[in-house]
Protein backbone atom coordinates (compact mmCIF):
# COMPACT_ATOMS: atom_id res chain seq x y z
CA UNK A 1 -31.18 8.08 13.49
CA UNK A 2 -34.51 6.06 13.93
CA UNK A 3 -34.34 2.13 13.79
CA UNK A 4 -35.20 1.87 10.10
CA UNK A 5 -32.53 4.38 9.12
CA UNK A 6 -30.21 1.99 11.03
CA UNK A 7 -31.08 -0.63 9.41
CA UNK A 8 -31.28 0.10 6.14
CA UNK A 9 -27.62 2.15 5.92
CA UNK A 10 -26.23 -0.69 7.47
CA UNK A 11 -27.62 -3.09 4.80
CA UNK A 12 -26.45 -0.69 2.02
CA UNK A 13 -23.32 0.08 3.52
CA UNK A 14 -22.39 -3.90 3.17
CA UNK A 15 -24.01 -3.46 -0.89
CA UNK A 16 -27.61 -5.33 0.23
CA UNK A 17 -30.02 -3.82 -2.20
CA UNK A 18 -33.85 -4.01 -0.78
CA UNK A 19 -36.23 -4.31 -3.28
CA UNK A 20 -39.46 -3.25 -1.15
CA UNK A 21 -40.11 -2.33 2.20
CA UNK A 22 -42.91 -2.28 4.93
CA UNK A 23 -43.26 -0.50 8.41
CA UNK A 24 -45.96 -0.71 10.95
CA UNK A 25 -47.00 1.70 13.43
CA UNK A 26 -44.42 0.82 15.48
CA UNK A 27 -40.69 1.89 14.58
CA UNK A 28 -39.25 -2.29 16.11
CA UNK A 29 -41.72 -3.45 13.47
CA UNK A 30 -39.81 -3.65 9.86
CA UNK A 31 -39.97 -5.75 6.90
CA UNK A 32 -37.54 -5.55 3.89
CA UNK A 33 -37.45 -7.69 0.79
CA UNK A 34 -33.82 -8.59 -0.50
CA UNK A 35 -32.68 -10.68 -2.93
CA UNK A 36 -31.98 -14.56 -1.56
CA UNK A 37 -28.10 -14.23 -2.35
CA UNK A 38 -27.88 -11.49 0.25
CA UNK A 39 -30.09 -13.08 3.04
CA UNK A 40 -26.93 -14.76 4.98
CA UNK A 41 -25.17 -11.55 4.72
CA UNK A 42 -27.52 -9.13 5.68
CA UNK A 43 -28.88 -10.89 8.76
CA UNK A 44 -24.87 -11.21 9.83
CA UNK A 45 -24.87 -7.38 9.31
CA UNK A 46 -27.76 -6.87 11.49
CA UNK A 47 -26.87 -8.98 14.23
CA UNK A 48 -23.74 -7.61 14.29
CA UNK A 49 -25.37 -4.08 14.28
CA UNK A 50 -28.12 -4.50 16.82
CA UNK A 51 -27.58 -7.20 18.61
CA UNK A 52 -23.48 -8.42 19.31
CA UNK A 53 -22.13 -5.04 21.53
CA UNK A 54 -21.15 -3.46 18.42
CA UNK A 55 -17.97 -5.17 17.69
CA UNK A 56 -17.00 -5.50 14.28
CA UNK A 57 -15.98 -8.53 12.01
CA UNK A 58 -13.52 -7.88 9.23
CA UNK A 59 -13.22 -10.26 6.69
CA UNK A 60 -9.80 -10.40 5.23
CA UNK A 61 -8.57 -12.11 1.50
CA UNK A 62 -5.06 -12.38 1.62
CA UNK A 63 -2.90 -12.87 -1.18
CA UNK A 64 0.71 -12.52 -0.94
CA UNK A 65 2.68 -14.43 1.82
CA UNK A 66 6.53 -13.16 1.41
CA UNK A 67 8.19 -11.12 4.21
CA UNK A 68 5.64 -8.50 4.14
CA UNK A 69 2.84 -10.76 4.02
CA UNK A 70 3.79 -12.96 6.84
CA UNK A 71 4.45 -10.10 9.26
CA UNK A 72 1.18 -8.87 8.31
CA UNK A 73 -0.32 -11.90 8.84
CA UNK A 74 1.64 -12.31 12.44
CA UNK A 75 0.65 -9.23 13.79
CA UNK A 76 -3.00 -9.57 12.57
CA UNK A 77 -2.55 -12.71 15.86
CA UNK A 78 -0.66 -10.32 18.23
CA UNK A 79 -3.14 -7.74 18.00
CA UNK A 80 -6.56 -9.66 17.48
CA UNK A 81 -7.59 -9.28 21.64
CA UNK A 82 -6.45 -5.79 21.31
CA UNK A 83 -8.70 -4.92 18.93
CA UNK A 84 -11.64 -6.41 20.17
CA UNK A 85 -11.21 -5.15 23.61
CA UNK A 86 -9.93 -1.65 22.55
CA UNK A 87 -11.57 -1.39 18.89
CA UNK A 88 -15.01 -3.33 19.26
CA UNK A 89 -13.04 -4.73 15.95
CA UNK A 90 -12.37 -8.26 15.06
CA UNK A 91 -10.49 -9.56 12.50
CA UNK A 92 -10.50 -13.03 10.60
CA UNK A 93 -8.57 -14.32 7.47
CA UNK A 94 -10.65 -16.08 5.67
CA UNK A 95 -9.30 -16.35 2.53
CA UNK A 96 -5.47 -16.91 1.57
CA UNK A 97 -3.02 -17.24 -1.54
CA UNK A 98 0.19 -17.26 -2.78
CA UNK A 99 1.38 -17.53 -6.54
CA UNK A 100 1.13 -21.57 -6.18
CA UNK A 101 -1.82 -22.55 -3.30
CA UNK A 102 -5.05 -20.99 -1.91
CA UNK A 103 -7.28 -22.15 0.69
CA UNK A 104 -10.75 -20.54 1.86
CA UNK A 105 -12.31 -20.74 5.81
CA UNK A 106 -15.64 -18.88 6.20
CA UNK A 107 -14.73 -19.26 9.98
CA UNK A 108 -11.45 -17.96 9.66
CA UNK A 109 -8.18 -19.34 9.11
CA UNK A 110 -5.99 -20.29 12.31
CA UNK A 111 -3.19 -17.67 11.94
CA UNK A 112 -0.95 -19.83 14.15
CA UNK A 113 -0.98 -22.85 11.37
CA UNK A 114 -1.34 -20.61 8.78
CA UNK A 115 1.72 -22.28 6.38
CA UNK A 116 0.77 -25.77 6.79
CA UNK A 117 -2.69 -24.77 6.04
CA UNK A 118 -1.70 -23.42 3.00
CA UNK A 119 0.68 -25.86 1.37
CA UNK A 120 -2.28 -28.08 1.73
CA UNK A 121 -4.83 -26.21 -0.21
CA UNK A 122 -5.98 -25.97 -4.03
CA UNK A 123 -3.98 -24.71 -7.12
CA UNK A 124 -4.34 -21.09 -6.73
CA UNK A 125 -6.00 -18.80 -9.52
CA UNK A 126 -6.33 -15.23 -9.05
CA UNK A 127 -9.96 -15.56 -11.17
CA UNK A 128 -10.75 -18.54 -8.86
CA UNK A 129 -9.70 -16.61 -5.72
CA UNK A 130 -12.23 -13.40 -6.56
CA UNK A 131 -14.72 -16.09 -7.30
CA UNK A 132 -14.93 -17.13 -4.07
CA UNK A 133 -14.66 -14.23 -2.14
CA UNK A 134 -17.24 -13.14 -4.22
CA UNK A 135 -19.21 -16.42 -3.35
CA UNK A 136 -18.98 -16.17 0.05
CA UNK A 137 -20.80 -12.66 0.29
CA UNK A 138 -19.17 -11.70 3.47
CA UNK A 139 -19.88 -8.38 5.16
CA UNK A 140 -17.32 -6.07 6.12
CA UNK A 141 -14.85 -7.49 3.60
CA UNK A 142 -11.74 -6.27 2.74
CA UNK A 143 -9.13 -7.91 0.10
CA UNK A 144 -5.45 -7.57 0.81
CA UNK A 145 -2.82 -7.64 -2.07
CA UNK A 146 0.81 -8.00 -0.21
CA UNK A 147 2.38 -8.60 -3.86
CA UNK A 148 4.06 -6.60 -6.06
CA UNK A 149 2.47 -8.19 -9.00
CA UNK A 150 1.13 -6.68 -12.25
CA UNK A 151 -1.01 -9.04 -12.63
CA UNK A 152 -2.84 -8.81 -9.10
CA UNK A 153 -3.13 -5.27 -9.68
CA UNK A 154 -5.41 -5.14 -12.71
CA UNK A 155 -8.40 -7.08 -10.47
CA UNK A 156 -9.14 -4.56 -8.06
CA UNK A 157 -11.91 -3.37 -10.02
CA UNK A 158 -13.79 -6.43 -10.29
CA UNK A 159 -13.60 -6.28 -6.05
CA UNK A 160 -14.32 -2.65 -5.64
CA UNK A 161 -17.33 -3.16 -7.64
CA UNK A 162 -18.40 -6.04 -5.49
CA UNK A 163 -18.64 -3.84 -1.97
CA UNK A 164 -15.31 -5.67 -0.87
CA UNK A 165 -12.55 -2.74 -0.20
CA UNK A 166 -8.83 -3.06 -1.52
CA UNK A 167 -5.88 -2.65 0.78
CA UNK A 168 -2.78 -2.67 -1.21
CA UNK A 169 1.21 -1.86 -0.87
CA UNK A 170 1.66 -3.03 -4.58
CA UNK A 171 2.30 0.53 -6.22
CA UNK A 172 1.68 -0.85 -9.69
CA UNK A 173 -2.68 0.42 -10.10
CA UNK A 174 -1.83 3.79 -8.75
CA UNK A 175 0.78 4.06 -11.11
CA UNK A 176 -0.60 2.98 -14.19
CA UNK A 177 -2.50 5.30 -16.36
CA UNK A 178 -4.22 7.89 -15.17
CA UNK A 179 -7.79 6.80 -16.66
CA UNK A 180 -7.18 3.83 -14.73
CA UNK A 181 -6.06 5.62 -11.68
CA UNK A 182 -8.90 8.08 -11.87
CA UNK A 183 -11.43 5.01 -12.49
CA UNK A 184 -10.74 2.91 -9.62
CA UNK A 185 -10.50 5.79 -7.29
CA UNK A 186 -14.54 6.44 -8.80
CA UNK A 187 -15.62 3.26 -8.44
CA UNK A 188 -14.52 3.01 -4.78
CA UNK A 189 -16.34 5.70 -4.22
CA UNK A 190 -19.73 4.90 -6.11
CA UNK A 191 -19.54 0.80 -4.37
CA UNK A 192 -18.76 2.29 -0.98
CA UNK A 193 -15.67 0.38 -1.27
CA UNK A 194 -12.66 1.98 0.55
CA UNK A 195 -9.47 2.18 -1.80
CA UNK A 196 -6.44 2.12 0.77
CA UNK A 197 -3.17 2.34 -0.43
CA UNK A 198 -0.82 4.21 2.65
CA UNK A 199 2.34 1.92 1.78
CA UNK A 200 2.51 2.58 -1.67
CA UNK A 201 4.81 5.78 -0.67
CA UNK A 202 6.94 5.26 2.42
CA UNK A 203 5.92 1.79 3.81
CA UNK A 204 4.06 2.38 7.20
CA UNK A 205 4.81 6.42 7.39
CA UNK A 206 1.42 8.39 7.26
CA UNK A 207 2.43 10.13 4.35
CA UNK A 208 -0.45 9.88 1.67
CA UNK A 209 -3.01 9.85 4.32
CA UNK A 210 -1.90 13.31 5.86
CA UNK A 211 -1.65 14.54 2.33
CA UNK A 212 -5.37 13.52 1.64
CA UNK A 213 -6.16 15.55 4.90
CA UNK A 214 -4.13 18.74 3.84
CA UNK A 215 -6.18 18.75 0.36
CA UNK A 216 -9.20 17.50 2.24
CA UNK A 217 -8.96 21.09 4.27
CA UNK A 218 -8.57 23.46 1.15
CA UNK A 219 -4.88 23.21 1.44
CA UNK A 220 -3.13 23.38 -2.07
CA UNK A 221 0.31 21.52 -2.77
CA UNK A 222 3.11 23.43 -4.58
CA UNK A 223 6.18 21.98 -4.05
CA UNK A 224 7.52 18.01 -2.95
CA UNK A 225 10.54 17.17 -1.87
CA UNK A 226 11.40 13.70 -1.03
CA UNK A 227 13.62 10.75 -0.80
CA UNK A 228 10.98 8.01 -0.94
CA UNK A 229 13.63 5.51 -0.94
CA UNK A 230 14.88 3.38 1.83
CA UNK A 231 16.85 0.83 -0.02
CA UNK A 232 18.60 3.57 -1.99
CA UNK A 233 19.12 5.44 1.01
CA UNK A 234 20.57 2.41 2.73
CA UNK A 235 22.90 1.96 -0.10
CA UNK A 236 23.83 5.52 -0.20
CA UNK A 237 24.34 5.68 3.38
CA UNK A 238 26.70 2.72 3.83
CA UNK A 239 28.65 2.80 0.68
CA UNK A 240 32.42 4.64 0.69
CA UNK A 241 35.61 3.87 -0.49
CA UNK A 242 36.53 1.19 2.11
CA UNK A 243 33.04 -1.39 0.69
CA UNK A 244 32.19 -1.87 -3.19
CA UNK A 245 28.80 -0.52 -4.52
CA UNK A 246 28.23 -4.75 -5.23
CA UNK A 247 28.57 -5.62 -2.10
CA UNK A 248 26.05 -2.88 -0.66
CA UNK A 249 23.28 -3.28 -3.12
CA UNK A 250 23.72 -7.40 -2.09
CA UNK A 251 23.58 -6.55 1.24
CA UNK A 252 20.39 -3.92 1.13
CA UNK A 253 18.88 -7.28 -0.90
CA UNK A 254 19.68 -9.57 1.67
CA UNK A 255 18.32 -7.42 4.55
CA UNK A 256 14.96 -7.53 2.81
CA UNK A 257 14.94 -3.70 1.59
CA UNK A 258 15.23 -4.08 -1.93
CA UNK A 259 12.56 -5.68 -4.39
CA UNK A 260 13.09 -9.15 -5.63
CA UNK A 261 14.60 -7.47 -8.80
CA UNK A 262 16.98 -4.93 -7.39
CA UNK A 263 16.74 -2.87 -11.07
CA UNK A 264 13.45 -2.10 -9.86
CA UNK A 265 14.77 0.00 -6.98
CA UNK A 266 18.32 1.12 -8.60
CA UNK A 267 16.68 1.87 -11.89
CA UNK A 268 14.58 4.79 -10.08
CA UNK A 269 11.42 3.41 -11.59
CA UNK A 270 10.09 2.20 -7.90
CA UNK A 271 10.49 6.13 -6.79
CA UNK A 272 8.83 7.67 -10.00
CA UNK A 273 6.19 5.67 -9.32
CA UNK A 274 5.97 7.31 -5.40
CA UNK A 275 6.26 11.16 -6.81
CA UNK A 276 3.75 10.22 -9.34
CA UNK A 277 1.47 8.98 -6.83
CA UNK A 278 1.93 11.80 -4.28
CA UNK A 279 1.39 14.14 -7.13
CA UNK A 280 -1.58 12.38 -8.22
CA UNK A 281 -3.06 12.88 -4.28
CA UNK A 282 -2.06 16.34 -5.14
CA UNK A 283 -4.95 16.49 -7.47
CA UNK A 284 -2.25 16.77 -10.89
CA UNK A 285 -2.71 14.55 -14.14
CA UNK A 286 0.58 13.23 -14.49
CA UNK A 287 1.49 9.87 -16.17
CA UNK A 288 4.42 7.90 -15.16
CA UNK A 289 6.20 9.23 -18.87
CA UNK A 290 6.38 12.71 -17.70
CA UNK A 291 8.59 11.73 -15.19
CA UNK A 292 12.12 12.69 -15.46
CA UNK A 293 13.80 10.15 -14.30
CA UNK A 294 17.84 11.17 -14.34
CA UNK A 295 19.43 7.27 -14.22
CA UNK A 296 22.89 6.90 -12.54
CA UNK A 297 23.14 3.06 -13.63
CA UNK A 298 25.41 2.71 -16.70
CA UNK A 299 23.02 1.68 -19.57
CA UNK A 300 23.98 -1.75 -19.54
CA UNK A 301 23.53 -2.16 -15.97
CA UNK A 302 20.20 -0.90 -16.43
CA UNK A 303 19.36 -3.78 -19.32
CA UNK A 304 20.36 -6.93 -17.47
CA UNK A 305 17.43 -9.53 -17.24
CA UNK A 306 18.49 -11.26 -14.07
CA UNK A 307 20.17 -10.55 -11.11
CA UNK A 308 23.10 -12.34 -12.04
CA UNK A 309 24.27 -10.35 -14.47
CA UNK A 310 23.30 -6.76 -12.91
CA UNK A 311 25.34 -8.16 -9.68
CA UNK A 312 28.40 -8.76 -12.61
CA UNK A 313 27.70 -5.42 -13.76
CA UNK A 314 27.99 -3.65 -11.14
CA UNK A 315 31.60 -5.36 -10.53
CA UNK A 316 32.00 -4.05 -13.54
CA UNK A 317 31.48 -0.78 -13.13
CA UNK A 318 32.89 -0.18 -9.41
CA UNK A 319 35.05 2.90 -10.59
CA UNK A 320 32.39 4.89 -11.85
CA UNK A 321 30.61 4.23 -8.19
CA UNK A 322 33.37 5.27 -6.47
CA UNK A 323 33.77 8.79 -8.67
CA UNK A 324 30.11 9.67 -7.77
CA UNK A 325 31.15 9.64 -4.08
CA UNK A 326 34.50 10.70 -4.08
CA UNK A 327 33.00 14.10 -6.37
CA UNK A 328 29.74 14.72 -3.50
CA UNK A 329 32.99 14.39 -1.00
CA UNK A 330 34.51 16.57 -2.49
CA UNK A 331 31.91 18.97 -2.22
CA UNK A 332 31.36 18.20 1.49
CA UNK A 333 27.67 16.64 0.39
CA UNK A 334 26.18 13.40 0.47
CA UNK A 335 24.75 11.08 -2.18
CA UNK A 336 21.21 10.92 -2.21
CA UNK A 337 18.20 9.93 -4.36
CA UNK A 338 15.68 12.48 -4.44
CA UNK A 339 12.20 12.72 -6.04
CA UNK A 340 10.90 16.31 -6.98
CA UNK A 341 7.73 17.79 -7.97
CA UNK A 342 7.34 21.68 -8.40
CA UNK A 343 5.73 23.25 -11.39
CA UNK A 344 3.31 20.69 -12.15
CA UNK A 345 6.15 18.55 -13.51
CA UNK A 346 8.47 15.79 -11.56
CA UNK A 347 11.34 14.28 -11.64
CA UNK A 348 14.14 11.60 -9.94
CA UNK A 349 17.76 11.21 -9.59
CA UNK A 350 20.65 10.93 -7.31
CA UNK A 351 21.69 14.59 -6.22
CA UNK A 352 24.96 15.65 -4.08
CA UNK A 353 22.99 17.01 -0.86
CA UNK A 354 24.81 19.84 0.76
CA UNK A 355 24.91 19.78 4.97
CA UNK A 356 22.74 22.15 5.64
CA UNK A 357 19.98 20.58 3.81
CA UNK A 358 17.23 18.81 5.49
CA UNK A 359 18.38 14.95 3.49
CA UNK A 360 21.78 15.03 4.19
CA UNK A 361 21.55 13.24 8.13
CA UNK A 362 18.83 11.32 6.51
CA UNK A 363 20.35 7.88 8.28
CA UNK A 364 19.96 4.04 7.25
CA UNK A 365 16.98 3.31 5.26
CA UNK A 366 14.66 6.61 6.53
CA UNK A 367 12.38 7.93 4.18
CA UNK A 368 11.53 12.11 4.45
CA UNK A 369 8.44 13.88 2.56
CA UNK A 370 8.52 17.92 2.31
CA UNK A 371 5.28 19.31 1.75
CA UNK A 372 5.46 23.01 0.33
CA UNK A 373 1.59 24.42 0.34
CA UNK A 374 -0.28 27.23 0.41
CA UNK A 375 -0.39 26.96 4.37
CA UNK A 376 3.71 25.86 4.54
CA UNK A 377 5.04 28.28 1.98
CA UNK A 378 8.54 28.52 4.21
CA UNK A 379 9.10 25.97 6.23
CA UNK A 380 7.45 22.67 4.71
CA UNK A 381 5.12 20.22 6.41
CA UNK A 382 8.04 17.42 7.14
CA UNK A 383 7.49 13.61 7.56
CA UNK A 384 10.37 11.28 8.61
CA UNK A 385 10.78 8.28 9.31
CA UNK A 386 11.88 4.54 8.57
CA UNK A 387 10.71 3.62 4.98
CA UNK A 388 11.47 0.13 4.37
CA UNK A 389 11.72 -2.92 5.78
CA UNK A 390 8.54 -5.88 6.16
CA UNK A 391 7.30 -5.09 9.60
CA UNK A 392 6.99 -1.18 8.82
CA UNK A 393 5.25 -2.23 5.88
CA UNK A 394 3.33 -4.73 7.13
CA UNK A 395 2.43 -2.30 10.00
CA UNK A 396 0.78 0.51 7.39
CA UNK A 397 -1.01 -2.10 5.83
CA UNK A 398 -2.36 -3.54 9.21
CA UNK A 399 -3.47 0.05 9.97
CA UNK A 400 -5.12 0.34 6.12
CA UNK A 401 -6.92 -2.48 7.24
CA UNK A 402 -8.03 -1.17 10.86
CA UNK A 403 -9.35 2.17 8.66
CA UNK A 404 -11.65 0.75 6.36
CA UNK A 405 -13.15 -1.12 9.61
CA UNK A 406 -13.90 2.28 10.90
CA UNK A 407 -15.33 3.42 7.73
């Protein structure tokens, strides 16, 4: 690729639009009229693609700062001399929010003051916050939602059409309607704007990126097997007759694996979502409603509005707990909370796992994907590993990240 080609796919790579251009005889000799808004950003782009040994500057917007969000943001410091020795990749925060502050630094923020920083910045607003990313024009940038907000979730549009790629582990867009799945997943592709989303389906495991690369290779899915997850599985795994179901669920809570609201998790709703995803990848139009999702909550478990009273619940409701393990004893199997999808239809719900199947040593808070296709008609395509927990989420974000610098 000559020097103009250079130049000009790296100026519409980072969204500059030229409105006329100019070449002499000689190929070093370029002009290119852009609009005044872009100038700061396309000179950046240049300099960093002619002239700075070709390393790379990511420009992150962070919002989110819980326990994923901080171990993102720590290992973002570990590994910053890594990359740019190893990647040619380097990697500033320059924007950061939680629900109450924000505070912007086109020059990065210093990720080892990061909280103090913070608690002295403005009132945050998630309009205010895309307003200024948007402001700043910054090449190479990449916003990061660590929250598992609603909210957050319907302005990834207004970024994606802005050049500025989306890195997400909040499962909510993916699993919303399918127009609005389908649209997003367009628009990434018509701004140039990568779409990352790895952690919505077993935190930091490369599960929806290897499943992109088996349809990417003319590979068909049939058949998905999965527990998908790891606070369930924890639970499952550590409760028997000697601990109450209470005092596991508190624990998995405690230990970070759960979400804030533990219904979310116990109510199977988190792992529809994950099937329905994965299924989506597949290339099937499913919505979230034609999910069967097989509760084993009683019902009024399942319609407490705070945590409170689904912690008194379950008190309540210890001896039905106990029957569900003492019948998969019984039957020498193991409790387990599986998500299926065969058929073009999908479904969730706790299943008595005999030994010889794959789930049953499925230990702590692991997550395992079976991939029946075309190629793995037998014996599936199998991905295990730990799927829960802040740093192994905060880790498959990190790498989300790392991939759309590469892009």
């Amino acid at each position: 690729q000559g020097l103009s080609g250079q130049m000009f796919s790296t100026l519409g790579k980072n969204n500059v639009n030229i409105r006329a251009i100019a070449q002499g005889a000689s190929q070093k000799n370029i002009s290119a009229v852009i609009d005044s808004h872009d100038a700061k950003k396309a000179l950046n782009t240049l300099h960093e693609q002619f002239f700075e040994d070709k390393i790379k500057q990511l420009n992150l917007f962070v919002t989110g700062v819980g326990n994923v969000g901080e171990r993102f943001l720590a290992q973002i410091h570990q590994q910053n001399d890594y990359l740019k020795a190893q990647l040619k990749m380097n990697i500033r925060v320059v924007g950061l929010s939680n629900s109450k502050k924000m505070v912007f630094d086109p020059n990065g923020i210093d990720l080892n003051n990061w909280n103090n920083t913070l608690e002295n910045g403005e009132s945050a607003s998630l309009e205010q916050f895309f307003e200024r990313t948007k402001a700043l024009n910054l090449r190479n940038a990449v916003f990061v939602d660590n929250t598992a907000n609603k909210t957050v979730s319907e302005v990834y549009e207004n970024y994606l059409r802005n050049n500025i790629a989306v890195v997400t582990c909040n499962k909510i867009a993916c699993a919303s309607k399918l127009e609005n799945y389908q649209s997003l997943k367009g628009i990434s592709r018509k701004y140039n704007a990568p779409f990352l989303f790895e952690t919505n389906v077993g935190a930091g495991l490369p599960i929806i990126d290897t499943l992109k690369n088996l349809i990417a290779s003319g590979d068909r899915v049939s058949k998905i097997q999965a527990v998908l997850s790891g606070s369930l599985n924890f639970v499952f795994n550590n409760f028997n007759p000697t601990t109450s179901f209470h005092d596991v669920v508190k624990d998995a809570q405690n230990q970070g694996y759960t979400e804030p609201d533990p219904t979310i998790d116990l109510s199977g709703i988190d792992v529809a979502r994950k099937i329905l995803i994965l299924a989506r990848e597949s290339g099937y139009e499913l919505e979230l409603t034609d999910i069967e999702n097989k509760a084993f909550l009683p019902q009024e478990s399942l319609e407490t509005t705070t945590n409170d009273d689904f912690y008194k619940s379950l008190l309540k409701y210890e001896a039905h707990f106990q029957k569900l393990y003492q019948e998969a004893s019984d039957n020498n199997s193991r409790l387990k909370y599986v998500a299926e999808f065969a058929n073009g239809k999908a479904s969730v719900g706790l299943q008595e796992i005999p030994s010889d199947h794959p789930f049953y040593n499925l230990e702590g808070s692991d997550n395992i994907v079976l991939f029946y296709t075309d190629r793995y008609p037998v014996q599936p395509l199998q991905i295990k590993g730990a799927g829960a927990g802040a740093d192994v989420t905060a880790s498959g974000i990190f790498a989300d990240v790392i991939r759309t610098g590469r892009n």
